[in-house]
N, C-alpha and C. Protein backbone atom coordinates (compact mmCIF):
# COMPACT_ATOMS: atom_id res chain seq x y z
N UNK A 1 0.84 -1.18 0.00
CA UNK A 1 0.00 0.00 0.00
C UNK A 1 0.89 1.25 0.00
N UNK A 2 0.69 2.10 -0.92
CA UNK A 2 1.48 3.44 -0.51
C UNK A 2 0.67 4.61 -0.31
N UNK A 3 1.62 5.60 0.32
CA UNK A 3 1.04 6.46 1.20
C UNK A 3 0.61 7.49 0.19
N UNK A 4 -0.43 8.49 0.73
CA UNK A 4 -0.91 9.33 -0.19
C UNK A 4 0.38 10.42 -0.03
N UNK A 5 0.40 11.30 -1.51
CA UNK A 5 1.35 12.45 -1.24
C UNK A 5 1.31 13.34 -0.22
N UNK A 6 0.44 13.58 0.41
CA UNK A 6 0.58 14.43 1.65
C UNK A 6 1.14 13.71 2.60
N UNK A 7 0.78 12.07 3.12
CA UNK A 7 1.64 11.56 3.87
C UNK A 7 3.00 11.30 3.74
N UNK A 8 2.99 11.16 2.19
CA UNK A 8 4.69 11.47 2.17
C UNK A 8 5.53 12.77 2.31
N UNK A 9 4.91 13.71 1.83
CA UNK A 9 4.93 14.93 1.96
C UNK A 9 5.49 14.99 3.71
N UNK A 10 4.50 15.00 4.77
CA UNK A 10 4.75 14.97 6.19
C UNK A 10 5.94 14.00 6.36
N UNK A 11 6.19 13.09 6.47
CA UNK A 11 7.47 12.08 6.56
C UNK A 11 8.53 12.76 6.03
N UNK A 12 8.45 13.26 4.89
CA UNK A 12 9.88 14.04 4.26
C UNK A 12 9.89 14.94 5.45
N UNK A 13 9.41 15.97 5.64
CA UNK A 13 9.64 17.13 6.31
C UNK A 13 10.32 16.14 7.90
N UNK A 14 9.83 15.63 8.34
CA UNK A 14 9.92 14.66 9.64
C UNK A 14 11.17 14.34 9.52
N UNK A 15 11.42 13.74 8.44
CA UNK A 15 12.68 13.05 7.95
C UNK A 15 14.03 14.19 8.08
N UNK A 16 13.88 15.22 7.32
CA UNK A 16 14.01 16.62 7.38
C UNK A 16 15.15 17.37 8.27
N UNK A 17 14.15 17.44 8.86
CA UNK A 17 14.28 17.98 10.72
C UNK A 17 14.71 17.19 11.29
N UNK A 18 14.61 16.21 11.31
CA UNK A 18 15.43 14.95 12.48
C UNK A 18 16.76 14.72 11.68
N UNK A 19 17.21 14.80 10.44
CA UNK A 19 18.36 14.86 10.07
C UNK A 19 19.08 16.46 10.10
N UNK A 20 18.44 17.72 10.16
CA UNK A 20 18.89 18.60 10.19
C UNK A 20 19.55 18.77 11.88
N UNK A 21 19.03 18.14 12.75
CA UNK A 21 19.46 18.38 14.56
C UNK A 21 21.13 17.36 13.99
N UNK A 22 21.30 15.92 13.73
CA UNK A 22 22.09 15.32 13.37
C UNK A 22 23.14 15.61 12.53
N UNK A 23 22.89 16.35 11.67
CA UNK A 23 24.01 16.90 10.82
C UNK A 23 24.67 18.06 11.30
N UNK A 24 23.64 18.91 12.09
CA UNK A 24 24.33 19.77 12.84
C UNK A 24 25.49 19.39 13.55
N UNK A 25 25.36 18.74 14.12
CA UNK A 25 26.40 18.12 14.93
C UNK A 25 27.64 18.14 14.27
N UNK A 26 27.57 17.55 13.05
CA UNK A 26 28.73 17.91 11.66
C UNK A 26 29.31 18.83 11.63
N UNK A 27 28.76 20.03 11.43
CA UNK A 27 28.61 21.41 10.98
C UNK A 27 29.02 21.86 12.32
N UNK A 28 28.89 21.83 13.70
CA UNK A 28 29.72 22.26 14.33
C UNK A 28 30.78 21.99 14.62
N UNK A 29 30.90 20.45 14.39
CA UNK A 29 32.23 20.18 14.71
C UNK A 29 33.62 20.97 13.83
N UNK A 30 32.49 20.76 12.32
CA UNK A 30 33.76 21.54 11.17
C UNK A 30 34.22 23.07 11.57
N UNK A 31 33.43 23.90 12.06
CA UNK A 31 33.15 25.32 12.28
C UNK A 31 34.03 25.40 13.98
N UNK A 32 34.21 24.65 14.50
CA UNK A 32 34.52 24.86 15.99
C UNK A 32 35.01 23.87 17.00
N UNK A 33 34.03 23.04 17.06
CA UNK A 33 34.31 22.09 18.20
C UNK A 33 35.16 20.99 18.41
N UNK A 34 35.82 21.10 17.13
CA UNK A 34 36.61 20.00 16.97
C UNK A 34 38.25 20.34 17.83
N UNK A 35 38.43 21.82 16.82
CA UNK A 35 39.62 22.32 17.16
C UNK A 35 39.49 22.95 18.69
N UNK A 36 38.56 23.38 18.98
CA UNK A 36 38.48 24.09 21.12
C UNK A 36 38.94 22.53 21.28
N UNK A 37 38.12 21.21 20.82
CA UNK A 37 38.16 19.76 21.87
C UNK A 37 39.72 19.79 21.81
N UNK A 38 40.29 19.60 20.53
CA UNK A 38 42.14 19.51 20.08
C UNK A 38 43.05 20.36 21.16
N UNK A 39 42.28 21.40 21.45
CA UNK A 39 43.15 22.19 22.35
C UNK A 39 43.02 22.64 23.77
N UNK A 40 42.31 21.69 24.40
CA UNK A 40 42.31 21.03 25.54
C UNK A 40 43.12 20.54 26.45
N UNK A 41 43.51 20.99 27.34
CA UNK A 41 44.65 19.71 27.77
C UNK A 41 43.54 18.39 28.56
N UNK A 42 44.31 17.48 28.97
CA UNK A 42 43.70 16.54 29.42
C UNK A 42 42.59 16.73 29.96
N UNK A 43 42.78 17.15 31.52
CA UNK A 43 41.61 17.30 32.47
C UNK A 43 40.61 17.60 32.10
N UNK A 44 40.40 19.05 31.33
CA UNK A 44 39.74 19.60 30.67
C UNK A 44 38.76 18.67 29.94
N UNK A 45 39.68 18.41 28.55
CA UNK A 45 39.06 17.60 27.63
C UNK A 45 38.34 16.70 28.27
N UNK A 46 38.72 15.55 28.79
CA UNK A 46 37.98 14.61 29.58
C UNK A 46 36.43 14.85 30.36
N UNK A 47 36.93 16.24 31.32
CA UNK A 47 35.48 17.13 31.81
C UNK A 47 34.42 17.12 30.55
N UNK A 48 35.01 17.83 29.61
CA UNK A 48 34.04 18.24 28.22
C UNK A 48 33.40 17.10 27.95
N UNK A 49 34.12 16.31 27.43
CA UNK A 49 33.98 15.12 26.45
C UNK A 49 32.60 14.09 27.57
N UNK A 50 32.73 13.92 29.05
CA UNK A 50 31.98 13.38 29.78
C UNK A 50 30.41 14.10 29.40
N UNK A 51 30.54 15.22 29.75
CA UNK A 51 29.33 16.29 29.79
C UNK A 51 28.57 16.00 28.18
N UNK A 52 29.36 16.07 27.09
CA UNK A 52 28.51 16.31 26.05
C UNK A 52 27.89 14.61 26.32
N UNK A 53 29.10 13.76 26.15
CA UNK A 53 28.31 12.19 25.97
C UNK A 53 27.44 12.04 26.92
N UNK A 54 27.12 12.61 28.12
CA UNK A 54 26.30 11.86 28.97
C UNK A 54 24.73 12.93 28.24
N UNK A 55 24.67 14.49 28.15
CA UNK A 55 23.81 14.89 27.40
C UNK A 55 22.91 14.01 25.89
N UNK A 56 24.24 13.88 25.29
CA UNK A 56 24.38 13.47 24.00
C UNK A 56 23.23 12.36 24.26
N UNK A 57 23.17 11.23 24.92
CA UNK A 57 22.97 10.13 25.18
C UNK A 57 21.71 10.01 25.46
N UNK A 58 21.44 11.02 26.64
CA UNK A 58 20.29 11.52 27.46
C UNK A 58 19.02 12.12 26.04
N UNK A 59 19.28 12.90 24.95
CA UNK A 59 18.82 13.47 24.40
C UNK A 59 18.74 12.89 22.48
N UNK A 60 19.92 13.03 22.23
CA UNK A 60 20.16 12.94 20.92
C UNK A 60 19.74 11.17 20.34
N UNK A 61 19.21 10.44 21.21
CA UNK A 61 18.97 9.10 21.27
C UNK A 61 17.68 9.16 20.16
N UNK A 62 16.82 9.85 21.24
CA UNK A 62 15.24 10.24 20.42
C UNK A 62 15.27 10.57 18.93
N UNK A 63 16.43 11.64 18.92
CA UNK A 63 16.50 12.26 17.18
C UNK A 63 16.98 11.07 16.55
N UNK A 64 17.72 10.20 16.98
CA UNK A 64 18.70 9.42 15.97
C UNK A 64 16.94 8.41 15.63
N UNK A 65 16.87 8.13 16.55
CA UNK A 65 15.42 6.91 16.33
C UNK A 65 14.61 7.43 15.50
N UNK A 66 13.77 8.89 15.54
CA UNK A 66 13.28 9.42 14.79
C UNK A 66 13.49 9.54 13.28
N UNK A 67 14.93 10.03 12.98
CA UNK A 67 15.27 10.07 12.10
C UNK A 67 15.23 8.69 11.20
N UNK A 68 15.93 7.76 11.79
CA UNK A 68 15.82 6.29 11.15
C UNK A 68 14.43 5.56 10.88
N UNK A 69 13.49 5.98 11.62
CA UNK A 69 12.14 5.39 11.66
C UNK A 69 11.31 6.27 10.27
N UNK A 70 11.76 7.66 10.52
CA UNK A 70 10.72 8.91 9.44
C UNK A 70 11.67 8.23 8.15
N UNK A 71 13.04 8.18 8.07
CA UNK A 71 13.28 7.79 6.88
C UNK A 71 13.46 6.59 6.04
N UNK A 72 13.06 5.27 7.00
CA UNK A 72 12.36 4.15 6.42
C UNK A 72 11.32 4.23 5.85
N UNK A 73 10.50 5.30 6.79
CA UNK A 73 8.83 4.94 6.17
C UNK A 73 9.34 6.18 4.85
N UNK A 74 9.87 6.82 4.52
CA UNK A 74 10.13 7.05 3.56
C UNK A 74 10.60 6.72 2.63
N UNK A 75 11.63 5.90 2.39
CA UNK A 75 11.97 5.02 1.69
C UNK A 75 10.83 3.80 1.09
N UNK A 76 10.07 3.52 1.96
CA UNK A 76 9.12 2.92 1.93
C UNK A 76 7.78 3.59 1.33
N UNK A 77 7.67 4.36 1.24
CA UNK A 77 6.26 5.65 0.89
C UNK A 77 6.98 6.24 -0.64
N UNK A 78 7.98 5.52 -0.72
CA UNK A 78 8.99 6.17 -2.34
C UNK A 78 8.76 4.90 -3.41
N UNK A 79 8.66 3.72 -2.54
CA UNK A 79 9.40 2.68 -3.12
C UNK A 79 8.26 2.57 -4.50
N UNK A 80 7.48 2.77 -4.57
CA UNK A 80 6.17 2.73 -5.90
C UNK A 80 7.15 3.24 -7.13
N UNK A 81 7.67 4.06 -6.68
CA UNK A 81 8.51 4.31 -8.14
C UNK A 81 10.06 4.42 -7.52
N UNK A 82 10.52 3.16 -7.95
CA UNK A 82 12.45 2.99 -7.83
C UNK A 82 12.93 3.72 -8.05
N UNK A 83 12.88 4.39 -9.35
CA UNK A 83 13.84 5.36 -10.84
C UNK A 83 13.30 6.51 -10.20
N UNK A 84 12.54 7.14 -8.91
CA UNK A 84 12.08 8.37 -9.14
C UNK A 84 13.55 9.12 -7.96
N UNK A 85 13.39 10.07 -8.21
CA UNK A 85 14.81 11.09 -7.67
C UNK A 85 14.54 10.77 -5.74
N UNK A 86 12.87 11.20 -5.63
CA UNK A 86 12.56 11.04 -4.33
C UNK A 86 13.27 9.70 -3.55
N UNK A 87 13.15 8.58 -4.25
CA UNK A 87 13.11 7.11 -3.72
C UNK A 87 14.64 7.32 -3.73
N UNK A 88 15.28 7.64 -4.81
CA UNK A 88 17.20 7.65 -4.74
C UNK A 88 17.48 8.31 -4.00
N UNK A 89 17.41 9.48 -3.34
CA UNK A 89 17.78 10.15 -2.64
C UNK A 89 17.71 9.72 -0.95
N UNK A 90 16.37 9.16 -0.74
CA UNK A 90 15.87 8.96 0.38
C UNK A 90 16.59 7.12 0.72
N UNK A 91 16.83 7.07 -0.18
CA UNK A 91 17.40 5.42 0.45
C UNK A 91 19.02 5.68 0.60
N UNK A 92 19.32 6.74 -0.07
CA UNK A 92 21.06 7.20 0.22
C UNK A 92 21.06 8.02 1.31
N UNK A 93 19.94 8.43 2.07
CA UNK A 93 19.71 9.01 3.07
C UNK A 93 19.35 8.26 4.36
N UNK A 94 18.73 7.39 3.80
CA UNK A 94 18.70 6.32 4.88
C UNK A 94 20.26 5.31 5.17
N UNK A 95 20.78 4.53 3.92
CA UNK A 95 22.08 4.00 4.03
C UNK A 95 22.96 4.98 4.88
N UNK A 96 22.86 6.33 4.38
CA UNK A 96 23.86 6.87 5.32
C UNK A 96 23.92 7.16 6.55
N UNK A 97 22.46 7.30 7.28
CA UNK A 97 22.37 7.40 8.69
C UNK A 97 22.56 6.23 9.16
N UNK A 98 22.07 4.89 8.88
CA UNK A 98 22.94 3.19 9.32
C UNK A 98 24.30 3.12 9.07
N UNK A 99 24.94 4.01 8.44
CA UNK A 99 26.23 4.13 8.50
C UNK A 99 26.99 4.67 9.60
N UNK A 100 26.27 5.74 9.56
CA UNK A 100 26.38 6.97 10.75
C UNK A 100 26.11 6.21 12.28
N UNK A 101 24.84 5.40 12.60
CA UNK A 101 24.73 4.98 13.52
C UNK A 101 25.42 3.62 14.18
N UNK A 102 25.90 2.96 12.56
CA UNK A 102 26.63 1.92 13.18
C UNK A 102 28.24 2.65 13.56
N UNK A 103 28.58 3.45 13.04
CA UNK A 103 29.93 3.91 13.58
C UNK A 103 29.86 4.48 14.71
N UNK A 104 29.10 5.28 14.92
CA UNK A 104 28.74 5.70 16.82
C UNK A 104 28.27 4.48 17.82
N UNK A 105 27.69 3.21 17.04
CA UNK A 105 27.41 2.37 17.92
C UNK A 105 28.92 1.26 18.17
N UNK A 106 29.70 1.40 17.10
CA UNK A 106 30.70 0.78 17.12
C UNK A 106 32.16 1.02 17.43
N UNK A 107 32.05 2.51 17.30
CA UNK A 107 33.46 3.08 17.17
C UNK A 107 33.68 4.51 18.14
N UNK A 108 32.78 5.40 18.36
CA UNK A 108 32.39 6.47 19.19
C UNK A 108 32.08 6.21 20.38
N UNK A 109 30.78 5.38 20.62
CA UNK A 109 30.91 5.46 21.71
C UNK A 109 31.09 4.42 22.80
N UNK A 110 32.03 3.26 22.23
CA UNK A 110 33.53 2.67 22.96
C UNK A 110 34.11 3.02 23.49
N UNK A 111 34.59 4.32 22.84
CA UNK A 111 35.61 5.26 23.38
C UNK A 111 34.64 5.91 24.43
N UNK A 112 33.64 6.52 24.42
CA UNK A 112 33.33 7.59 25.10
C UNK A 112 32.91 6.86 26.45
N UNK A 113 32.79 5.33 26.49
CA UNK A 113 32.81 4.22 27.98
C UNK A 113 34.35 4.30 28.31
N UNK A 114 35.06 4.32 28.15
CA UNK A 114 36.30 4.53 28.18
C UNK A 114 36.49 5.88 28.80
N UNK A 115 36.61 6.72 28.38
CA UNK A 115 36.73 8.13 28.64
C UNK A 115 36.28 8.24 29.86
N UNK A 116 34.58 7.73 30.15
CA UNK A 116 34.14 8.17 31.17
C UNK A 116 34.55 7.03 32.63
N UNK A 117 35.16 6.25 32.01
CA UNK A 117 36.08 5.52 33.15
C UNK A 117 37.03 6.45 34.14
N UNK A 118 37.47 7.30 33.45
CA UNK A 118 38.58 8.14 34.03
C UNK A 118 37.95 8.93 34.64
N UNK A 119 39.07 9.32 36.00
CA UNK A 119 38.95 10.61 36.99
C UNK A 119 39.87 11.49 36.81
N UNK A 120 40.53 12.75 37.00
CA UNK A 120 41.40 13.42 36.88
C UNK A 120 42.62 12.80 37.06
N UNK A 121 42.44 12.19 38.11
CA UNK A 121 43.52 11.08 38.79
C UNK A 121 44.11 10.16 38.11
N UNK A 122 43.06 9.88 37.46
CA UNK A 122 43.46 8.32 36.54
C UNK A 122 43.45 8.52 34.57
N UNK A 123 44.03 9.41 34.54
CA UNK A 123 43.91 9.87 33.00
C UNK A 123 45.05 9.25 32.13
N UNK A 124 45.24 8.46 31.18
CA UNK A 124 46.04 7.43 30.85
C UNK A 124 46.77 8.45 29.83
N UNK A 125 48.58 8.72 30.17
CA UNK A 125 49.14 9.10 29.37
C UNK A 125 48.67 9.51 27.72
N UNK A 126 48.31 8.29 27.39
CA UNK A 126 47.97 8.30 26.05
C UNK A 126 46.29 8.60 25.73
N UNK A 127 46.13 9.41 26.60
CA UNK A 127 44.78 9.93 26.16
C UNK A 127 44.39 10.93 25.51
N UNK A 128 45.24 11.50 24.44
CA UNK A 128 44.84 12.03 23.64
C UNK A 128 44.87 11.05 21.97
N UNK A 129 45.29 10.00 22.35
CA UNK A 129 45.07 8.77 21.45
C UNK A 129 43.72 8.77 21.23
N UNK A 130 43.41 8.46 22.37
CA UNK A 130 41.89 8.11 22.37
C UNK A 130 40.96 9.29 21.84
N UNK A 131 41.27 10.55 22.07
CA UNK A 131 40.47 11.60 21.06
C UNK A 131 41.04 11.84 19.61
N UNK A 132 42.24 11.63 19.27
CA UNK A 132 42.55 11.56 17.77
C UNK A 132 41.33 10.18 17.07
N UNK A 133 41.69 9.27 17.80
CA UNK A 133 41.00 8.02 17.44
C UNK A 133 39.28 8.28 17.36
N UNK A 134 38.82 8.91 18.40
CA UNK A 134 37.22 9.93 18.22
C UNK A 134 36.92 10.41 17.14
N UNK A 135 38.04 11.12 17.08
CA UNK A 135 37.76 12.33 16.19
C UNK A 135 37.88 11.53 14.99
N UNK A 136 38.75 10.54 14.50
CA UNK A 136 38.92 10.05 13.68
C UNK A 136 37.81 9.05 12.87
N UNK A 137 36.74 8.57 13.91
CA UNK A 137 35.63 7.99 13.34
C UNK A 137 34.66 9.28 12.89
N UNK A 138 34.80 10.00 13.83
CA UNK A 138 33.94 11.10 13.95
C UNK A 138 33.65 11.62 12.43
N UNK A 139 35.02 11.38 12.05
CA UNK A 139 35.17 12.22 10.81
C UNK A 139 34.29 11.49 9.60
N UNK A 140 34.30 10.20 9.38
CA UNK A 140 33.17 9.06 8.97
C UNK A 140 31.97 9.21 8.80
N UNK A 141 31.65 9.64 9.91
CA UNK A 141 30.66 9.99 10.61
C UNK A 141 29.32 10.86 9.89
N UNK A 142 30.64 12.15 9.80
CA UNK A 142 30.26 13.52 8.99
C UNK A 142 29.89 13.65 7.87
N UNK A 143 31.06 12.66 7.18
CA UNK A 143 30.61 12.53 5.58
C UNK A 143 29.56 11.73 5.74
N UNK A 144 29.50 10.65 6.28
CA UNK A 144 27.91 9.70 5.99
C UNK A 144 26.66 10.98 6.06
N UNK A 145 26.89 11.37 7.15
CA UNK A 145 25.49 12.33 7.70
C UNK A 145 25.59 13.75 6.82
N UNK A 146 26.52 13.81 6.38
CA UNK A 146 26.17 14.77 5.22
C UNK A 146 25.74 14.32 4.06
N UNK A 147 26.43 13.75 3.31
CA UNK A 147 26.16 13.08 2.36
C UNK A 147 24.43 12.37 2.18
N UNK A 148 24.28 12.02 3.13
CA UNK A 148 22.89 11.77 3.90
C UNK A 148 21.57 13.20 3.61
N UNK A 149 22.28 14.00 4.11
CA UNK A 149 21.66 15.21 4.51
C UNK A 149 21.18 16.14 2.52
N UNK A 150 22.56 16.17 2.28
CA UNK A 150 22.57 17.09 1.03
C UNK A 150 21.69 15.75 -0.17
N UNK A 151 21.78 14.84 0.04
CA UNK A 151 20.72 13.76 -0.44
C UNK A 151 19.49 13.81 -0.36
N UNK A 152 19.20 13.96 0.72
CA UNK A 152 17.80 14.53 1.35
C UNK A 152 16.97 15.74 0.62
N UNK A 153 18.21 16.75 0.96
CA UNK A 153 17.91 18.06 0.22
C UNK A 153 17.91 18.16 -1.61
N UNK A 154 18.58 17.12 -1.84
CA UNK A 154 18.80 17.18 -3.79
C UNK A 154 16.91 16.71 -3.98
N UNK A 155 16.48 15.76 -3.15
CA UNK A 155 15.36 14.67 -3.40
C UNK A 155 14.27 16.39 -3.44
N UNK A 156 14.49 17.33 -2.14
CA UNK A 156 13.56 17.96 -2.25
C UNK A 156 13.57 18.97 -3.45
N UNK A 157 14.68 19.51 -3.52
CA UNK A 157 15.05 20.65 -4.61
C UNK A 157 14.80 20.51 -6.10
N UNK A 158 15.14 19.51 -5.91
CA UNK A 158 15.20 18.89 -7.56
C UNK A 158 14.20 17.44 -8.21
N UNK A 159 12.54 17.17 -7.04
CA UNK A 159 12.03 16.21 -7.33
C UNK A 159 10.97 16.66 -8.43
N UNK A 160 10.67 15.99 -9.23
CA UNK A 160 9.74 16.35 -10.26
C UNK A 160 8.26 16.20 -9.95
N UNK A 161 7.25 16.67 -10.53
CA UNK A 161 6.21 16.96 -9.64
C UNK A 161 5.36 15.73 -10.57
């Protein structure tokens, strides 16, 4: 059964917005947060890095679910026509947030159980390993969820009516 255009219509926008909170995250890191985290010394960093992940966790859980759920049923509400720009876009939008989420489920936030192991006290020489190595999935990350994102946006800009 597929959905009428207004219900797809609503799901895109859904889809939308729950990838626009997520990509942000991108977009700040490129613009800022990457390089303040880089220039951190330990203690510091560690403080930071606890605070956002335990937020992060607390909050950004909901968007990630949202997002993956609005853009199945989109993918799904496309699928009537394969060849159409909407359906290509939205399934490279979907692949890329399972990309995105398996690397934070696999590679991010490992580290960030780790991290939050430590006390000031107990901060392991080589812990700025462990944020090169962050940052380094992180970076994965970005391109999926962009790539994701500007996908999203080609499907709306450029779908034929």
């Amino acid at each position: 059964m597929t959905l009428p255009t207004r219900s797809t219509k609503i799901i895109f926008l859904i889809t939308v917005l729950a990838y626009s909170i997520i990509v942000s995250q991108s977009f700040m890191y490129i613009l800022s947060l990457k390089q303040v985290q880089i220039n951190l010394e330990s203690n510091h960093y560690t403080e930071i890095r606890k605070l956002i992940d335990t937020s992060m966790r607390a909050n950004f859980t909901y968007v990630i679910y949202t997002a993956l759920v609005a853009n199945l049923m989109l993918v799904i509400s496309t699928i009537k026509n394969p060849v159409s720009l909407m359906f290509i876009t939205a399934t490279i939008a979907f692949v890329a947030l399972l990309v995105d989420t398996l690397l934070t489920l696999k590679g991010n936030l490992p580290i960030n159980d780790v991290i939050n192991t430590w006390t000031s006290d107990s901060i392991p020489v080589n812990w700025a390993d462990y944020r090169t190595k962050w940052f380094n999935i992180f970076q994965y990350r970005q391109i999926a969820n962009i790539i994701g994102f500007v996908s999203l946006l080609i499907g709306i800009v450029f779908r034929t009516k």
